[in-house]
Structures are given as C-alpha cells and as structure tokens.
N, C-alpha and C. Protein backbone atom coordinates (compact mmCIF):
# COMPACT_ATOMS: atom_id res chain seq x y z
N UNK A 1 104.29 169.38 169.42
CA UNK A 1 102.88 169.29 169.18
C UNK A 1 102.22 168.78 170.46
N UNK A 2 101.49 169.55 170.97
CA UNK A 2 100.96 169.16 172.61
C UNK A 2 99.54 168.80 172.56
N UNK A 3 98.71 168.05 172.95
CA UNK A 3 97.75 167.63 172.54
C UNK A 3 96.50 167.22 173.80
N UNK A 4 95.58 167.53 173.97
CA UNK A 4 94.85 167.07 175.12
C UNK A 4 93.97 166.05 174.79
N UNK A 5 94.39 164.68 174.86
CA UNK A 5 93.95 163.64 174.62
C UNK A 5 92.79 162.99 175.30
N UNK A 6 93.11 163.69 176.56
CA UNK A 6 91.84 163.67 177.75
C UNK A 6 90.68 164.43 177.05
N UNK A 7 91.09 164.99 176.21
CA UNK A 7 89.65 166.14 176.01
C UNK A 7 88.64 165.65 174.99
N UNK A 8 89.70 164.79 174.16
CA UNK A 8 88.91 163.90 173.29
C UNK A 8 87.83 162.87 173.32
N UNK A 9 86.85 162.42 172.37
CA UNK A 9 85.80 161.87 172.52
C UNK A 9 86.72 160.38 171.98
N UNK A 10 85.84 159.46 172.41
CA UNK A 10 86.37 158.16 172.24
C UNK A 10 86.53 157.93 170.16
N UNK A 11 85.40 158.25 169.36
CA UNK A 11 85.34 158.38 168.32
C UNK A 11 86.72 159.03 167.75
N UNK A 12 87.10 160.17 168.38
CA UNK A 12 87.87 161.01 167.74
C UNK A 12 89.34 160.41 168.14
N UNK A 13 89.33 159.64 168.91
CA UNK A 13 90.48 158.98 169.50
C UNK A 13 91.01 157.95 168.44
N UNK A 14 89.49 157.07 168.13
CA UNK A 14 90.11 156.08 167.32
C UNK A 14 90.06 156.61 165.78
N UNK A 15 89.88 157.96 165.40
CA UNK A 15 89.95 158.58 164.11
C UNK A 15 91.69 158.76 164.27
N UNK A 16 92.12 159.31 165.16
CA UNK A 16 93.77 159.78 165.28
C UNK A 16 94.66 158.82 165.40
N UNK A 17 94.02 157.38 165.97
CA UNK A 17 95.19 156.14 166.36
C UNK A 17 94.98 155.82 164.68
N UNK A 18 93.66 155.71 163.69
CA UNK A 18 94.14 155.00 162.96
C UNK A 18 95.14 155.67 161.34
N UNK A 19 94.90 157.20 161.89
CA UNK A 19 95.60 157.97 161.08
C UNK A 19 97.14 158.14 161.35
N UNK A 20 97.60 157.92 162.63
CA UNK A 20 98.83 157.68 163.43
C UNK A 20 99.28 156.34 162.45
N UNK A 21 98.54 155.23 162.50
CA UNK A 21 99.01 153.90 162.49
C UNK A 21 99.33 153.72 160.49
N UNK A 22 98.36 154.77 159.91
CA UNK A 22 98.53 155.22 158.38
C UNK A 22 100.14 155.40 158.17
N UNK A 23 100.07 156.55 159.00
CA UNK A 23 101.35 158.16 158.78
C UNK A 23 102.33 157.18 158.74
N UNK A 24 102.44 155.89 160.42
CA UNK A 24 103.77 154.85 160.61
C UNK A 24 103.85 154.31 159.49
N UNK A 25 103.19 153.44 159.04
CA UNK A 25 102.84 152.49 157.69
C UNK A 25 103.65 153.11 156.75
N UNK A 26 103.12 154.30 155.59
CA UNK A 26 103.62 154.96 154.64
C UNK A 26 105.00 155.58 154.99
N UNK A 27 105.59 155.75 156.32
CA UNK A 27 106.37 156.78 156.87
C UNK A 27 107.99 156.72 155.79
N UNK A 28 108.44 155.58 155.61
CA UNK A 28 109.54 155.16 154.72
C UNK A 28 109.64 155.24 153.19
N UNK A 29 108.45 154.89 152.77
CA UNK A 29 107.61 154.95 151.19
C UNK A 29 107.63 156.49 150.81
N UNK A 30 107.58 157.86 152.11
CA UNK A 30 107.08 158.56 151.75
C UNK A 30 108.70 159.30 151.96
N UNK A 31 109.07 158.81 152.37
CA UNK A 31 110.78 159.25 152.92
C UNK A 31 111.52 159.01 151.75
N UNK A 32 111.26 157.45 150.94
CA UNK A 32 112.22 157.51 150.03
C UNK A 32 111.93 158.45 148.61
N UNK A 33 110.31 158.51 148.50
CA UNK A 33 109.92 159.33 146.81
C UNK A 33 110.16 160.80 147.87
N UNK A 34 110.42 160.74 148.90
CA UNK A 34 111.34 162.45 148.64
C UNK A 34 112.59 162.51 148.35
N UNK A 35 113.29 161.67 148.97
CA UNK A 35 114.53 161.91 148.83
C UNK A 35 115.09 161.43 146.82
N UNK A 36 114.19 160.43 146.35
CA UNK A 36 113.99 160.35 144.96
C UNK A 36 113.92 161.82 144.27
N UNK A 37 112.86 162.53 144.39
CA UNK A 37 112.43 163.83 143.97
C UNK A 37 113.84 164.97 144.39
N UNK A 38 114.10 164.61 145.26
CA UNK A 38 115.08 165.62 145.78
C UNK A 38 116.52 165.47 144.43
N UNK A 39 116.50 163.95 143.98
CA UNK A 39 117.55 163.48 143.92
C UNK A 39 117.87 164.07 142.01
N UNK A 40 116.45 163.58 142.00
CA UNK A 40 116.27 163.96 140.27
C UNK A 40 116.27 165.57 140.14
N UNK A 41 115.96 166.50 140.96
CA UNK A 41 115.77 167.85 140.96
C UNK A 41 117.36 168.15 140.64
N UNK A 42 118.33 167.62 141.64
CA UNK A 42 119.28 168.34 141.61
C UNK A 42 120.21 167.71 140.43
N UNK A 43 120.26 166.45 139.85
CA UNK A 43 120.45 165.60 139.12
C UNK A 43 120.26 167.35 137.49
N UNK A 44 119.10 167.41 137.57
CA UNK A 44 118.60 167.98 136.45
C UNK A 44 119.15 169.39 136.21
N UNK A 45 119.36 170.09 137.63
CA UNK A 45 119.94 171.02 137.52
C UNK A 45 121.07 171.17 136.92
N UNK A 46 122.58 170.02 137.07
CA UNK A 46 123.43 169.80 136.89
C UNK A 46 123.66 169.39 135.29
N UNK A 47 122.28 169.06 134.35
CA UNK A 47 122.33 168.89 132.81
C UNK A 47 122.11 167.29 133.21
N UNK A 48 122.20 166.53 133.67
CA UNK A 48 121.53 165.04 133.81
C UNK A 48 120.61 164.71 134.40
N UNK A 49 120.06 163.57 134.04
CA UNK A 49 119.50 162.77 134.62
C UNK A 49 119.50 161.69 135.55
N UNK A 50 119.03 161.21 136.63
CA UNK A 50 119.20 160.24 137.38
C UNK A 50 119.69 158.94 136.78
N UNK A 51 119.12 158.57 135.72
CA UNK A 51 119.37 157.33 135.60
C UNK A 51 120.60 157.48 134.77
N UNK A 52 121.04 158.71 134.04
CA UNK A 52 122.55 159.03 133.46
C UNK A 52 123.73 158.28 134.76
N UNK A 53 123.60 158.95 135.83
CA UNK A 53 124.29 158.95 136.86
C UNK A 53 124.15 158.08 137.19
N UNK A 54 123.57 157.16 137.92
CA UNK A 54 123.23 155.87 138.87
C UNK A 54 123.35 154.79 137.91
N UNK A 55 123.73 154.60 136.31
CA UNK A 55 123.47 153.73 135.34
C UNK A 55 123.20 153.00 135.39
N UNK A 56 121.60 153.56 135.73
CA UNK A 56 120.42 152.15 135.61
C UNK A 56 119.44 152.79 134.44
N UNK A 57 119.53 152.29 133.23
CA UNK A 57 118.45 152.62 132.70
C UNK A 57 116.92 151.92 132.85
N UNK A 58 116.57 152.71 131.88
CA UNK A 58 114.81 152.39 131.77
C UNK A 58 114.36 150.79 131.44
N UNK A 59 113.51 150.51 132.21
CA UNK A 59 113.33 148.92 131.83
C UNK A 59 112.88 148.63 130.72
N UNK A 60 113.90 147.86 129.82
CA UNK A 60 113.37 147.22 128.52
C UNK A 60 112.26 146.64 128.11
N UNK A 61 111.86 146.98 127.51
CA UNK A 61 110.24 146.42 127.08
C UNK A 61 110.44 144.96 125.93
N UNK A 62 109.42 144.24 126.63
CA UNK A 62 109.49 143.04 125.54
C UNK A 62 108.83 142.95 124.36
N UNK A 63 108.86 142.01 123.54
CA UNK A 63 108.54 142.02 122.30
C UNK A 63 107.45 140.85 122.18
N UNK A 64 106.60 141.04 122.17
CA UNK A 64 105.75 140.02 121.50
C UNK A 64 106.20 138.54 120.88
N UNK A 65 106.02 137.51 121.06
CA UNK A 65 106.71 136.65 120.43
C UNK A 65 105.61 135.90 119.02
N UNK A 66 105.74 135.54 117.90
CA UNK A 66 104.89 134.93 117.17
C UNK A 66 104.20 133.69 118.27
N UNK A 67 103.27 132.80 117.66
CA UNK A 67 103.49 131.52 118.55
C UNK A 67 103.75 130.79 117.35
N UNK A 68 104.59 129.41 117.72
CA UNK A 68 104.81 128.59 116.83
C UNK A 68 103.95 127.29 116.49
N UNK A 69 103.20 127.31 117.84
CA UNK A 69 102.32 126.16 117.84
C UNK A 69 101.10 126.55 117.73
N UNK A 70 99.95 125.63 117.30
CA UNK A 70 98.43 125.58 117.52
C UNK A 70 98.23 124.82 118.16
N UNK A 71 97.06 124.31 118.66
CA UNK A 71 96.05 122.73 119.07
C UNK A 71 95.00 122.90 117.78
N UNK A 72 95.40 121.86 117.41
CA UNK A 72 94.48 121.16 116.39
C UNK A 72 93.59 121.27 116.21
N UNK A 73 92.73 120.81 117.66
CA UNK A 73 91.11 121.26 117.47
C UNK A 73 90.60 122.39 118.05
N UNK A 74 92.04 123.12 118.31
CA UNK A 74 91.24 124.85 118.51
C UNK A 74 92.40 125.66 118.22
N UNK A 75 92.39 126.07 117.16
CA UNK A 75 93.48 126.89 116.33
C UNK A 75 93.32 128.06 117.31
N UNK A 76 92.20 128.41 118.12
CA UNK A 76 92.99 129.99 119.36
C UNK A 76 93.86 129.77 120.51
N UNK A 77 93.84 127.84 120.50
CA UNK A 77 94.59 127.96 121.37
C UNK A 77 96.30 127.39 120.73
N UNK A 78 97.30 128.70 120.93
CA UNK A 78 98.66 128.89 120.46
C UNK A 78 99.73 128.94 121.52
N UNK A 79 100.93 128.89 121.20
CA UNK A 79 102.00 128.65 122.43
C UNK A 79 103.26 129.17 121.24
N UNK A 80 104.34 130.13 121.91
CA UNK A 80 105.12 130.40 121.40
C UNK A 80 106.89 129.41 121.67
N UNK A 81 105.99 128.95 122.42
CA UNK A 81 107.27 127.51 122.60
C UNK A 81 108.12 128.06 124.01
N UNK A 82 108.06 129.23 124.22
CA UNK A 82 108.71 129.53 125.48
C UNK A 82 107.69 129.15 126.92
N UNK A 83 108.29 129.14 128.10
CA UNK A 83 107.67 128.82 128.97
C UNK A 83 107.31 128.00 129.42
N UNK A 84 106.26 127.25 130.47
CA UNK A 84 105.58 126.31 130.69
C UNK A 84 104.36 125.81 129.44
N UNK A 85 104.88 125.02 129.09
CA UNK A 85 103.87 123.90 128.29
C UNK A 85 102.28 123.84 128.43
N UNK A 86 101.66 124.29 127.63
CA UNK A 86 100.23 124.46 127.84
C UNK A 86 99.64 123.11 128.26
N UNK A 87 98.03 122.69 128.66
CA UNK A 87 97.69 121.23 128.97
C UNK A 87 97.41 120.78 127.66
N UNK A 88 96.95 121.29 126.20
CA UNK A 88 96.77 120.85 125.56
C UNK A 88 97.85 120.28 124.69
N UNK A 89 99.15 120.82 124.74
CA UNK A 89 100.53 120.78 124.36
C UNK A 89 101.03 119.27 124.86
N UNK A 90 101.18 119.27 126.23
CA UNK A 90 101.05 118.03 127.03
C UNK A 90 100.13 117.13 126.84
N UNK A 91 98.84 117.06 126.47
CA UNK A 91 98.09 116.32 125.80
C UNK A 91 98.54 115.80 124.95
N UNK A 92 98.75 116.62 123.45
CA UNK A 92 98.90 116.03 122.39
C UNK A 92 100.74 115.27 122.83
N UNK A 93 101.53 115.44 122.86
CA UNK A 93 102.76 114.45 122.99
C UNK A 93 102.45 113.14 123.93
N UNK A 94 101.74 113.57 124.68
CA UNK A 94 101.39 112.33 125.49
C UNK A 94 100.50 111.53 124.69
N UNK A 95 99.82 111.91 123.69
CA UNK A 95 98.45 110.88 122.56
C UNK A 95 99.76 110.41 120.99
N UNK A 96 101.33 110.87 121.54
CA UNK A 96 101.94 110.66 120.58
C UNK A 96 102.68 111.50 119.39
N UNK A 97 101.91 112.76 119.22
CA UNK A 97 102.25 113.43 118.32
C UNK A 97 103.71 114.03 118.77
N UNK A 98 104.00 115.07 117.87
CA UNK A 98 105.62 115.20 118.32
C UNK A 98 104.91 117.31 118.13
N UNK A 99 106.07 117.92 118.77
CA UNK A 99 105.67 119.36 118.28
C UNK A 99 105.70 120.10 116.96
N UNK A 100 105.97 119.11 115.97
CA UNK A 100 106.37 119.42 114.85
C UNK A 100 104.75 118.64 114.11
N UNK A 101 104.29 118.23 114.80
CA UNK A 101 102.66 117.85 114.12
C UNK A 101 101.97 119.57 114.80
N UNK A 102 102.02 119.91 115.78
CA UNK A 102 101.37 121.12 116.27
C UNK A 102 102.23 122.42 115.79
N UNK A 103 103.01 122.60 115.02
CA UNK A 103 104.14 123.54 114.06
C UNK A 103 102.42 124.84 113.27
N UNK A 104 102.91 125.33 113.08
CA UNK A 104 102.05 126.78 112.47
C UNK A 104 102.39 126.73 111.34
C-alpha cells in the first residue's frame, strides 16, 4: 500500500493517524472473534459445537435468593443473609438486637 503522505493536508493527516491508532488498538480483539468464528464454523461442520469440544459450557445463571431479613422501620429494606451486611443490619446488632429479631 504506497501512499503520498506529502500530498496530504494536515487535517487529513490527523484523520489517518487517528484511524491507524483505532485499527492498532482493536487489532488483537479483532484477530481473536476471527479466529473464534473460524473456530465455531468448522466446529459445526463436524456435528459439534465449540463449547462440546473445548468443555466449557455456558455460564450458569443464578437464582434469585428469597431475603431472610427486613429493617424494622422499613420493611423495603431486605437482605438475603449472603454477602456484605447492609448499614441498617449493622445498626440494628450494634442497638442489640440479634438477626433473628430482623428474621421475615
């Protein structure tokens, strides 16, 4: 690709460096969903699927959990007991109560 860079206007110069500096950026991203596409094509031809072969399946989806707790003086605010401890959660044990006063 031969190019007369001299011939160019300063505008058009910095239109091509920043489309150059794009193309570098994406250049790997765009290398691997081909070689992906390439991979599943021939995958499919053969009666499988990619993730048959490579046995990685599909990411499991989670489930909703009930919550087990309320706050007292605002029944919307709920906690299913997993995770980090809400402030109102921490409130109430710290004023004494136990989690079995904040129970559903």
């Amino acid at each position: 690709m031969d190019m007369d860079l001299e011939a160019l206007a300063l505008s058009e110069l910095k239109t091509l460096r920043a489309k150059v500096d794009r193309a570098i950026a994406t250049y790997e991203e765009r290398k691997k969903k081909e070689a992906l596409v390439e991979l599943e094509e021939t995958a499919r031809k053969m009666g499988y699927s990619l993730a048959e072969l490579t046995g990685v399946s599909a990411a499991k989806s989670r489930k909703a959990v009930a919550p087990k707790y309320a706050n007292p003086e605002n029944a919307a605010e709920t906690w299913t007991g997993r995770g980090r401890k809400p402030k109102w959660v921490e409130a109430a044990l710290a004023s004494g109560k136990s989690l079995e006063d904040l129970a559903i």
